[in-house]
Protein backbone atom coordinates (compact mmCIF):
# COMPACT_ATOMS: atom_id res chain seq x y z
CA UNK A 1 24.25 10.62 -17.19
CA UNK A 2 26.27 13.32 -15.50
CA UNK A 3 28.01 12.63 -12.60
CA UNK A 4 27.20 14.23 -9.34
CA UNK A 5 29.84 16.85 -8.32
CA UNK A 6 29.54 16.17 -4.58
CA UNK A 7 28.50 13.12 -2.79
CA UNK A 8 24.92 12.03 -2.16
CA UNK A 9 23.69 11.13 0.91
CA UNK A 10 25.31 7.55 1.97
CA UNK A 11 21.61 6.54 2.52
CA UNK A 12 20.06 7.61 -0.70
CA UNK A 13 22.84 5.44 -2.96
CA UNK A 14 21.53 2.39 -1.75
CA UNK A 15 18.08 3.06 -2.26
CA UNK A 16 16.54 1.04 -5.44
CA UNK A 17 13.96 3.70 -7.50
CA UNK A 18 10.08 2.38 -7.28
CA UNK A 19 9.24 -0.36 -9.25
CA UNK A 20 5.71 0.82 -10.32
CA UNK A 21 6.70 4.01 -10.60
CA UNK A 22 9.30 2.72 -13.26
CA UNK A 23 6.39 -0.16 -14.90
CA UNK A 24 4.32 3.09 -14.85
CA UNK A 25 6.93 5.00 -16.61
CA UNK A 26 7.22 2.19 -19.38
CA UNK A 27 2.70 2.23 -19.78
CA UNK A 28 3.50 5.94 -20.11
CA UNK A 29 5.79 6.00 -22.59
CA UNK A 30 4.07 3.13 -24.82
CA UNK A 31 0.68 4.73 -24.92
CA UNK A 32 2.65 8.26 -26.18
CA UNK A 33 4.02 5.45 -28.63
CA UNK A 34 0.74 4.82 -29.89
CA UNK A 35 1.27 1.64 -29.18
CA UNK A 36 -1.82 -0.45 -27.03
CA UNK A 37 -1.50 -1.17 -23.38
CA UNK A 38 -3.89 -2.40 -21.05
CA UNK A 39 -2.13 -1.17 -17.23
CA UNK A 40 -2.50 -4.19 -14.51
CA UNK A 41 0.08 -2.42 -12.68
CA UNK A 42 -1.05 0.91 -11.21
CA UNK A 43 -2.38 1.00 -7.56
CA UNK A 44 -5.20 3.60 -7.69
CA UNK A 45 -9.02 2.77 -8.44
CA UNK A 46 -10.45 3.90 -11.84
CA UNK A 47 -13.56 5.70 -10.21
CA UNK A 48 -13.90 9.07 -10.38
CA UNK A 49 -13.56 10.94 -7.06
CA UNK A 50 -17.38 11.14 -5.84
CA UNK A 51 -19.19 14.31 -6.65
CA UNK A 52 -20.08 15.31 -3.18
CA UNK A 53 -16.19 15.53 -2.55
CA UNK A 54 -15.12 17.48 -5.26
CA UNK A 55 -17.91 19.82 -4.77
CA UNK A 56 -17.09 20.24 -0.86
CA UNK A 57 -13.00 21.17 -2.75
CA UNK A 58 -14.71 23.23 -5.04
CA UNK A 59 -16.43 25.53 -2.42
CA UNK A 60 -13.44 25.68 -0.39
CA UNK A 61 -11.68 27.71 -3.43
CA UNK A 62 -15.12 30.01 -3.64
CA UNK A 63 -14.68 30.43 0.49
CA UNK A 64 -11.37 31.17 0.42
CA UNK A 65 -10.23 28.27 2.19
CA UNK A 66 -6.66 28.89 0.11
CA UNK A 67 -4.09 29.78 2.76
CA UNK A 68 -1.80 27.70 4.73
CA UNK A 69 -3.26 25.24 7.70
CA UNK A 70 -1.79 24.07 11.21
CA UNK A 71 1.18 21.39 10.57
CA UNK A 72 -1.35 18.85 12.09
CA UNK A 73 -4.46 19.50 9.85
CA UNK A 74 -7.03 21.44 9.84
CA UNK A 75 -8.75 21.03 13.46
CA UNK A 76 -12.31 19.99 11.72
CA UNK A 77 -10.19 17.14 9.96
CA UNK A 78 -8.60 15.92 12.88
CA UNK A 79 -11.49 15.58 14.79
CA UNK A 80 -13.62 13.67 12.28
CA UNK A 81 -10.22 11.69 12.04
CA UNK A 82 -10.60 10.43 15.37
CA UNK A 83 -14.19 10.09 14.99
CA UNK A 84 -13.80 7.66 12.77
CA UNK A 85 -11.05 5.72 14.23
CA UNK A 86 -13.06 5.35 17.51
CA UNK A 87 -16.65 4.39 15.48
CA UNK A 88 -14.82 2.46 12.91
CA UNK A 89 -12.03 0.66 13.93
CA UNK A 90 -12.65 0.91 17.91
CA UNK A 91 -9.83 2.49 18.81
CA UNK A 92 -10.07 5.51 21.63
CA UNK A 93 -7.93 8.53 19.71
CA UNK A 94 -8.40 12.36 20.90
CA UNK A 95 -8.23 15.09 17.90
CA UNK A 96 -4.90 15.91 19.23
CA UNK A 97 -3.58 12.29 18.67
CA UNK A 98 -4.19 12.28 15.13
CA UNK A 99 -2.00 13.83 12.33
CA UNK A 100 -2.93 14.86 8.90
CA UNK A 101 -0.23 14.60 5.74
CA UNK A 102 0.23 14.71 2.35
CA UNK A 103 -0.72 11.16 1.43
CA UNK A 104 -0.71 7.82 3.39
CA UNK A 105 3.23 7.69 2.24
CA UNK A 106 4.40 10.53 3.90
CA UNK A 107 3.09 9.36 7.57
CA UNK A 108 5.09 6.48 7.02
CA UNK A 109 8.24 7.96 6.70
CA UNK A 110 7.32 10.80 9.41
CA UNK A 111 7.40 7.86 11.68
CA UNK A 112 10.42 6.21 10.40
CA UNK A 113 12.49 9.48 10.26
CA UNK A 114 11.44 10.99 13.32
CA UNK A 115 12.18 7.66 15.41
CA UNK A 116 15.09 5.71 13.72
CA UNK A 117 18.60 5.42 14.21
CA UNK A 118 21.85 4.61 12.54
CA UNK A 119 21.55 1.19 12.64
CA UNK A 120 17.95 0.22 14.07
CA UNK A 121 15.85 -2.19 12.75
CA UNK A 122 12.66 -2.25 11.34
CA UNK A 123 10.78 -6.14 10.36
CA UNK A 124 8.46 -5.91 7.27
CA UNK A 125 7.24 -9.12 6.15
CA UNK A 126 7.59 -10.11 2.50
CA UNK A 127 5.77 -9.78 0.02
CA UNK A 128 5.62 -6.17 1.02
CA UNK A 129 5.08 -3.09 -0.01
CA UNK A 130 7.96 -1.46 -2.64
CA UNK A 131 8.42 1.53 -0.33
CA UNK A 132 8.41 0.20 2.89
CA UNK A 133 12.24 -0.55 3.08
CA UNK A 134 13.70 2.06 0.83
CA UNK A 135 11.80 4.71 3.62
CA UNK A 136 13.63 2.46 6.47
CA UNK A 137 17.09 2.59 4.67
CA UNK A 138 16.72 6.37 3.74
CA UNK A 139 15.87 7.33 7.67
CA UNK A 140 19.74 4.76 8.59
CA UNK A 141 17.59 2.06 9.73
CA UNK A 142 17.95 -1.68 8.35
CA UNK A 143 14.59 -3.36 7.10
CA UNK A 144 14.49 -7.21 8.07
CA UNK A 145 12.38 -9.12 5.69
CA UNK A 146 10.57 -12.07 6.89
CA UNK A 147 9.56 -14.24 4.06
CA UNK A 148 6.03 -15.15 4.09
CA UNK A 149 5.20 -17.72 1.34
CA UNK A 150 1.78 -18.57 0.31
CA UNK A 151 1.17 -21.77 2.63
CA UNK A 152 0.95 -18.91 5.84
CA UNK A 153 -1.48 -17.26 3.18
CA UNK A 154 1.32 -14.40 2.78
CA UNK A 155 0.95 -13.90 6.38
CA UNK A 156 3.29 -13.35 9.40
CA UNK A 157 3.28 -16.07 12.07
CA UNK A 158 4.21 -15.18 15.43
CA UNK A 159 7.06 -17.64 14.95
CA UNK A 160 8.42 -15.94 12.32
CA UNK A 161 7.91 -12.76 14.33
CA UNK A 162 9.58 -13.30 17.69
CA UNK A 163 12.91 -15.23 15.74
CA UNK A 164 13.16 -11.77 13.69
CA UNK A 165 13.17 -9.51 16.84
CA UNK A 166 16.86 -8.78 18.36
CA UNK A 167 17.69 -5.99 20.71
CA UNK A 168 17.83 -3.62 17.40
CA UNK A 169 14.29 -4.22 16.57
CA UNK A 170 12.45 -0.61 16.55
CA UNK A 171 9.59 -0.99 14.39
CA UNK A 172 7.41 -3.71 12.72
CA UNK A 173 4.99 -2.78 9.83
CA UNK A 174 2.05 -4.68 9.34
CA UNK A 175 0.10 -4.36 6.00
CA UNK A 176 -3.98 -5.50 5.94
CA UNK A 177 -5.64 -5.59 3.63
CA UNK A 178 -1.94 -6.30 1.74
CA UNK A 179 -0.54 -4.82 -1.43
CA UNK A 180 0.57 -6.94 -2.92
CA UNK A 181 -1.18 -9.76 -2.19
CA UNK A 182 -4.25 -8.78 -0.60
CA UNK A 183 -4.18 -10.56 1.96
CA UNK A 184 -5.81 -9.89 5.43
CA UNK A 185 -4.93 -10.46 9.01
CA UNK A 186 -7.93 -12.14 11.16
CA UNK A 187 -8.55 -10.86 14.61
CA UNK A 188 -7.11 -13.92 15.95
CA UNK A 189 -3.76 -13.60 13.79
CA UNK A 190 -2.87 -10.05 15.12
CA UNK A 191 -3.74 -11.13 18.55
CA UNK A 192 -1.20 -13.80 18.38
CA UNK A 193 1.08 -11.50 17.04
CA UNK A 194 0.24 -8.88 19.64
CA UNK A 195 1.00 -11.32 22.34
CA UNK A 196 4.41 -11.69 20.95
CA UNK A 197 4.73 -7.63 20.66
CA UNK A 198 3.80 -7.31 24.54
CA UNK A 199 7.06 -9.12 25.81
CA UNK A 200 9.16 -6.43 23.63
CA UNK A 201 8.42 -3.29 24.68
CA UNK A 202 10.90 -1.44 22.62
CA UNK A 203 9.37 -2.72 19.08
CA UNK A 204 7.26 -0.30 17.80
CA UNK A 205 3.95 -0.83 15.14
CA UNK A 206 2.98 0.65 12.30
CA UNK A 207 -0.33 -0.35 11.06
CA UNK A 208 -1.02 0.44 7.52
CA UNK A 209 -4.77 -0.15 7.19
CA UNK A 210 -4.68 2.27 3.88
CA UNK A 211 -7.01 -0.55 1.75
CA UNK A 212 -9.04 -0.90 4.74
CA UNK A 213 -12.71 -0.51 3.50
CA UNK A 214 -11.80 -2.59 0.42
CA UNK A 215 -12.26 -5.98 2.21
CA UNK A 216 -14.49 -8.62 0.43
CA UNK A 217 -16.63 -12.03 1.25
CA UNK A 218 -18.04 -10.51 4.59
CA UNK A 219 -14.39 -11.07 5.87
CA UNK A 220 -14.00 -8.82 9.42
CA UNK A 221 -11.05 -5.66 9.19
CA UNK A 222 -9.65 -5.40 12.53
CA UNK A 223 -6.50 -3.61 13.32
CA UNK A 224 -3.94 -3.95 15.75
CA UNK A 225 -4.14 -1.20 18.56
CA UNK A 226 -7.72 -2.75 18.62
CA UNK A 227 -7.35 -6.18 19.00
CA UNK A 228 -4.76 -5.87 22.16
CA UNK A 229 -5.45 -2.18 23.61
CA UNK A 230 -2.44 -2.62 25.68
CA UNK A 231 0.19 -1.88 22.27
CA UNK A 232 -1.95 1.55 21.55
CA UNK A 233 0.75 3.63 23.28
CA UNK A 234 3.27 2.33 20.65
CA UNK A 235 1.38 1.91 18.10
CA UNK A 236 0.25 4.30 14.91
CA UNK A 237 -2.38 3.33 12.82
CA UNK A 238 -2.26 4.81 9.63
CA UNK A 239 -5.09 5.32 6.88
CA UNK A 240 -6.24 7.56 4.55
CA UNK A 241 -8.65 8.70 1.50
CA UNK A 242 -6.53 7.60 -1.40
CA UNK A 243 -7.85 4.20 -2.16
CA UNK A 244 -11.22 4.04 -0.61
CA UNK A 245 -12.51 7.39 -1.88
CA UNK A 246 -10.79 6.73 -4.93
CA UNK A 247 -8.78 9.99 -3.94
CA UNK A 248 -4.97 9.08 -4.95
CA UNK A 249 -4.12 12.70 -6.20
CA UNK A 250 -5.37 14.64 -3.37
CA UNK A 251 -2.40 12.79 -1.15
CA UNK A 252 -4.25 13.22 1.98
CA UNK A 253 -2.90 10.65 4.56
CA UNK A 254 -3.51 10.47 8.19
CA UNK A 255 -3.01 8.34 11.14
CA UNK A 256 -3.56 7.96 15.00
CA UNK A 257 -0.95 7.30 17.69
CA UNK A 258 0.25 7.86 21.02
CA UNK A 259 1.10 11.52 21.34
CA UNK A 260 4.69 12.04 21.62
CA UNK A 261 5.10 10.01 18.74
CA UNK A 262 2.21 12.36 17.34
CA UNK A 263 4.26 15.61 18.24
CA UNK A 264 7.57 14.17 17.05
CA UNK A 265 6.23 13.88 13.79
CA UNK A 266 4.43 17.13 13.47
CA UNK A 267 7.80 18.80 14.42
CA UNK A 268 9.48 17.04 11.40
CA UNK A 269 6.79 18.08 8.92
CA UNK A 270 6.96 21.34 10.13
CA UNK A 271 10.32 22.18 8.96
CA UNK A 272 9.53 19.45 5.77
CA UNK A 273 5.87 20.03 3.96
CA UNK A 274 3.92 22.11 6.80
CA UNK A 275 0.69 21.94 6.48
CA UNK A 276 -1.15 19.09 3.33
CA UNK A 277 -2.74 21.56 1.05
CA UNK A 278 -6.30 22.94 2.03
CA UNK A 279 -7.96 22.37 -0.60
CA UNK A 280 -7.38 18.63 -0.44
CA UNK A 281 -8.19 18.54 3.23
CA UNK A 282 -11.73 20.16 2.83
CA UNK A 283 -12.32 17.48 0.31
CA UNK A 284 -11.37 14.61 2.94
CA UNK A 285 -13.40 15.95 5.56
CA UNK A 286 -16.39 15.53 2.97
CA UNK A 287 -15.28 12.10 2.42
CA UNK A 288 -15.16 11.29 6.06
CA UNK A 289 -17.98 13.17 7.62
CA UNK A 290 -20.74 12.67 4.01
CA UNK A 291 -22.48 9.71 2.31
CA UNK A 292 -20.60 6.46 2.00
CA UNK A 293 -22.55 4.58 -0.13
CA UNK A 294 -19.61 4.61 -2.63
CA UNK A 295 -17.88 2.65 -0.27
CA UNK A 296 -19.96 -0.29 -0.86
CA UNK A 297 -20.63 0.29 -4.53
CA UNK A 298 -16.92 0.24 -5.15
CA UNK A 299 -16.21 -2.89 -3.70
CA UNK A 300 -18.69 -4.62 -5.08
CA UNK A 301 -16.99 -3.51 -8.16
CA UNK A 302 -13.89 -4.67 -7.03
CA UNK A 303 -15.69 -8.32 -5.70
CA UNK A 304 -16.94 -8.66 -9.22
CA UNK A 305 -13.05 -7.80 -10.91
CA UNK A 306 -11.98 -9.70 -8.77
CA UNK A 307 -13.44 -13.10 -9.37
CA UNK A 308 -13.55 -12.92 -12.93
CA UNK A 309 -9.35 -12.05 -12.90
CA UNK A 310 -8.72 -15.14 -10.62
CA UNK A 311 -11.17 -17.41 -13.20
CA UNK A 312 -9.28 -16.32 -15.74
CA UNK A 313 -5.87 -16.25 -14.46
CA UNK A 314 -6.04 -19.55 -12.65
CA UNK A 315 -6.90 -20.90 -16.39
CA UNK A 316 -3.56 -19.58 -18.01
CA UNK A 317 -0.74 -22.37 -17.88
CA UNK A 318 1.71 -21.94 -15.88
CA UNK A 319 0.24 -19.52 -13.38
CA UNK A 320 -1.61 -19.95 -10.17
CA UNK A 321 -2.88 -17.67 -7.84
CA UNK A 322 -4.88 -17.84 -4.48
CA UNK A 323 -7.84 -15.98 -3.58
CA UNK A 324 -7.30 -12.12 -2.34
CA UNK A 325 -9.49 -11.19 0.62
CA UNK A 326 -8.84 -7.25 0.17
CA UNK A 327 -7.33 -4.45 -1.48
CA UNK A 328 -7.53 -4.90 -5.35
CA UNK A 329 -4.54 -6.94 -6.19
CA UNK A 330 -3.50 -10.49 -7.10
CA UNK A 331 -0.18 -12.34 -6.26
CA UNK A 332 0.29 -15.05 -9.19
CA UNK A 333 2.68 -17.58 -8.81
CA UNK A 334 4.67 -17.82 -12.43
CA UNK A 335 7.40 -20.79 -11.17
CA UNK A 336 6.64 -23.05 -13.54
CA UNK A 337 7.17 -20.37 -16.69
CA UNK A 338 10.90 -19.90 -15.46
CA UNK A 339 13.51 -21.33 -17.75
CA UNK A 340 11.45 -21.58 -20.77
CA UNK A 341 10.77 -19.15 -24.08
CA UNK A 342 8.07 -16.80 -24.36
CA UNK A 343 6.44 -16.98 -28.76
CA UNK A 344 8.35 -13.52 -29.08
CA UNK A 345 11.85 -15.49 -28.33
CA UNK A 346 12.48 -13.76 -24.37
CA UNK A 347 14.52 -15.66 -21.97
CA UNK A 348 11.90 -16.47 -19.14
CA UNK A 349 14.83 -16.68 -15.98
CA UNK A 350 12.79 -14.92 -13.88
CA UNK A 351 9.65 -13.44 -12.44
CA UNK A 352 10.80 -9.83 -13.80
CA UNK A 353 11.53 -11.41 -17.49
CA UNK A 354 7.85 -12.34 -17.17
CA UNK A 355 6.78 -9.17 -16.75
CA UNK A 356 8.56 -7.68 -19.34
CA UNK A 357 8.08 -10.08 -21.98
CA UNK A 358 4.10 -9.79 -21.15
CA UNK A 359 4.25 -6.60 -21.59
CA UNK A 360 6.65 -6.20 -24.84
CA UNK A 361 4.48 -8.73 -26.57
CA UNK A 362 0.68 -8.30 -25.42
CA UNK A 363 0.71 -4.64 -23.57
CA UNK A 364 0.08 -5.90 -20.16
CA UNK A 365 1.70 -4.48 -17.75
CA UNK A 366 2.09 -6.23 -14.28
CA UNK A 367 5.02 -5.78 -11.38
CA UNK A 368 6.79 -8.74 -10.79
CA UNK A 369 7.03 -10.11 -7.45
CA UNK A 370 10.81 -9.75 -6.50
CA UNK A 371 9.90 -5.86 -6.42
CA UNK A 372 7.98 -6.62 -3.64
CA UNK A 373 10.42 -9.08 -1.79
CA UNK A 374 8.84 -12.23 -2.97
CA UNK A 375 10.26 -13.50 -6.27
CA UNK A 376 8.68 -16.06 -8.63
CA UNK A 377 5.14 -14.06 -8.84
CA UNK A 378 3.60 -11.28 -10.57
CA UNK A 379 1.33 -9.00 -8.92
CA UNK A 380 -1.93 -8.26 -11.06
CA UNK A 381 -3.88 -4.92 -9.97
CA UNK A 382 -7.57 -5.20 -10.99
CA UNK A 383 -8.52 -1.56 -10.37
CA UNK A 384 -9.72 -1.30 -14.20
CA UNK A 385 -12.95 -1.30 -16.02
CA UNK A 386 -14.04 -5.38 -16.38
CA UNK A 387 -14.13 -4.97 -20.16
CA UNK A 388 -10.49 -4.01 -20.16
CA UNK A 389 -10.09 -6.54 -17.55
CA UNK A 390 -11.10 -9.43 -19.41
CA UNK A 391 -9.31 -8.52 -22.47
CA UNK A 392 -6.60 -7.91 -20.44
CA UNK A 393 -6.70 -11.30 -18.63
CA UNK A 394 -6.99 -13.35 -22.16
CA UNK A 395 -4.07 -11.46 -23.76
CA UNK A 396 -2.32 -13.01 -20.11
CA UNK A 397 -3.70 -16.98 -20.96
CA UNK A 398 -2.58 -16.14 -24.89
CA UNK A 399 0.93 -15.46 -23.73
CA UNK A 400 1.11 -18.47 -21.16
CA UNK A 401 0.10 -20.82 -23.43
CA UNK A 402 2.23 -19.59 -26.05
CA UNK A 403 5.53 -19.82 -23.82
CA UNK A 404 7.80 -23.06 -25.07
């Protein structure tokens, strides 16, 4: 590796590269190995993008639609952006509180950068998402993990919340349906922590409701701003295409807040991205405004992956993991395979030996936990046919029962 000729920036060197980025990396380079791999580790669904969306792209190349749009989104977008928010989730937006970017990601950190300082904090509860802090750290804040262990069902308390809030607290992100645990916040949980929230009015939320319509066993999705109205003017609630619509490479993100955090934000992507490509936009307003029966379809998909993973995983020594409500991943608890020897001779000392020695011996590829905050468990992503998922799953209960 060379060595850079000038500094970086002091925020960047202590920023750790993306876990599943690098897992994804190592699938990557296997499979051009010819070598077999089943992937448990990539967050996207394996649907195609529905027809009626890529034909709505499709004619906005034969229109012309091909030129640069507002910063904010295209108008049409915005407004069936706020449509939905206010028939969906409840939540009284105008067009001109809503924002339109280039994936659910890059909201995120136009909120972080255009509102942190040297030194602010920002709580994320753990397990988390892998970004979440490396975007706090990169914009001078300092994330505070809260550890949330499976006996609060990977959930913050509002306990835990009000002892992590000091007079630095800017920001709390909030994560339901969770990656990576898929867990989900009842109405009653975010209204406790939303009573907490009103007595500091200089924490800010971030909702991330991203896995929102993939929410199983009837369970209710409610979000924040919602639940206690009187946090919506510091509050953005943040969604997008990419996991519902089965849309991940047309990084279309949007979100919903108060509008000078709205405007603050636009003014940053101005002079950073501009505009989310047209093409991709034209596709999301077909996804938001057209049919959603692939909505349901999907997660009943998912409902069906679902259950047969946790069968199968819960009957693999040495692993246990509880029940996810949402999203399409699985938080395994691997404790009691620390310390001992996987049949390939690995040193099992932790959750990330684990994952490596699964995948160097069967090809499966999960994430271990401690990417995610929360060591001791591997995170299994379902989003894969259920044939693959099943062979997958008893290459996972070979290699358990193999281990010394």
């Amino acid at each position: 590796m060379i060595d850079a000729p000038v500094p970086l920036n002091r925020n960047l060197a202590s920023v750790k590269g993306s876990a599943t980025y690098r897992i994804m990396d190592k699938v990557a380079e296997r499979k051009a190995q010819g070598k077999p791999i089943i992937s448990l580790s990539a967050g996207e669904p394996d649907f195609p993008t529905p027809r009626h969306i890529c034909a709505a792209a499709m004619m906005a190349i034969q229109d012309g639609h091909t030129r640069y749009t507002q910063v904010a989104g295209l108008r049409e977008l915005r407004q069936a952006v706020a449509l939905k928010f206010r028939n969906e989730n409840a939540l009284e937006v105008s067009w001109q509180e809503t924002l339109i970017s280039s994936g659910g990601k890059q909201v995120i950190y136009n909120a972080l950068a255009a509102t942190l300082n040297d030194g602010d904090e920002v709580i994320i509860p753990a397990p988390y998402w892998v970004s979440y802090p490396e975007m706090v750290q990169l914009c001078g804040g300092k994330p505070v993990t809260v550890n949330c262990e499976n006996d609060t069902g990977f959930k913050l308390t509002s306990g835990a919340l009000e002892a992590a809030i000091t007079e630095k607290t800017r920001w709390i992100i909030l994560n339901s349906p969770s990656n990576p645990t898929g867990a989900v916040y009842s109405e009653a949980e975010l209204k406790a922590l939303g009573d907490v929230l009103l007595r500091y009015p200089q924490v800010l939320i971030l909702s991330d409701d991203i896995y929102e319509h993939l929410i199983f066993d009837n369970a209710k999705f409610s979000t924040l701003a919602a639940v206690v109205p009187a946090l919506k003017y510091r509050t953005l609630t943040m969604n997008g295409v990419s996991k519902a619509w089965a849309m991940t490479g047309w990084r279309i993100g949007f979100c919903a807040g108060p509008l000078w955090l709205i405007n603050a934000m636009e003014k940053l992507q101005g002079q950073q991205t501009s505009g989310a490509s047209s093409i991709s936009q034209h596709a999301a307003l077909a996804a938001l405004t057209g049919p959603k029966d692939f909505l349901a379809t999907s997660r009943e998909a998912f409902t069906t992956r679902r259950d047969l993973m946790i069968r199968m995983v819960n009957s693999a020594p040495g692993l246990f993991c509880t029940m996810p409500q949402g999203a399409f991943y699985a938080f395994a608890n691997c404790s009691a395979l620390i310390g001992k020897t996987s049949a390939g001779g690995a040193l099992l000392n932790s959750d990330e030996d684990v994952a490596t020695a699964l995948l160097n011996e069967k090809g499966v590829s999960v994430v271990h936990g401690s990417a995610f905050g929360l060591a001791l468990y591997i995170r299994i992503a379902y989003a894969i046919d259920e044939a693959s998922l099943e062979k997958a799953c008893q290459l996972i209960i070979d290699f358990c029962t193999e281990v010394i």
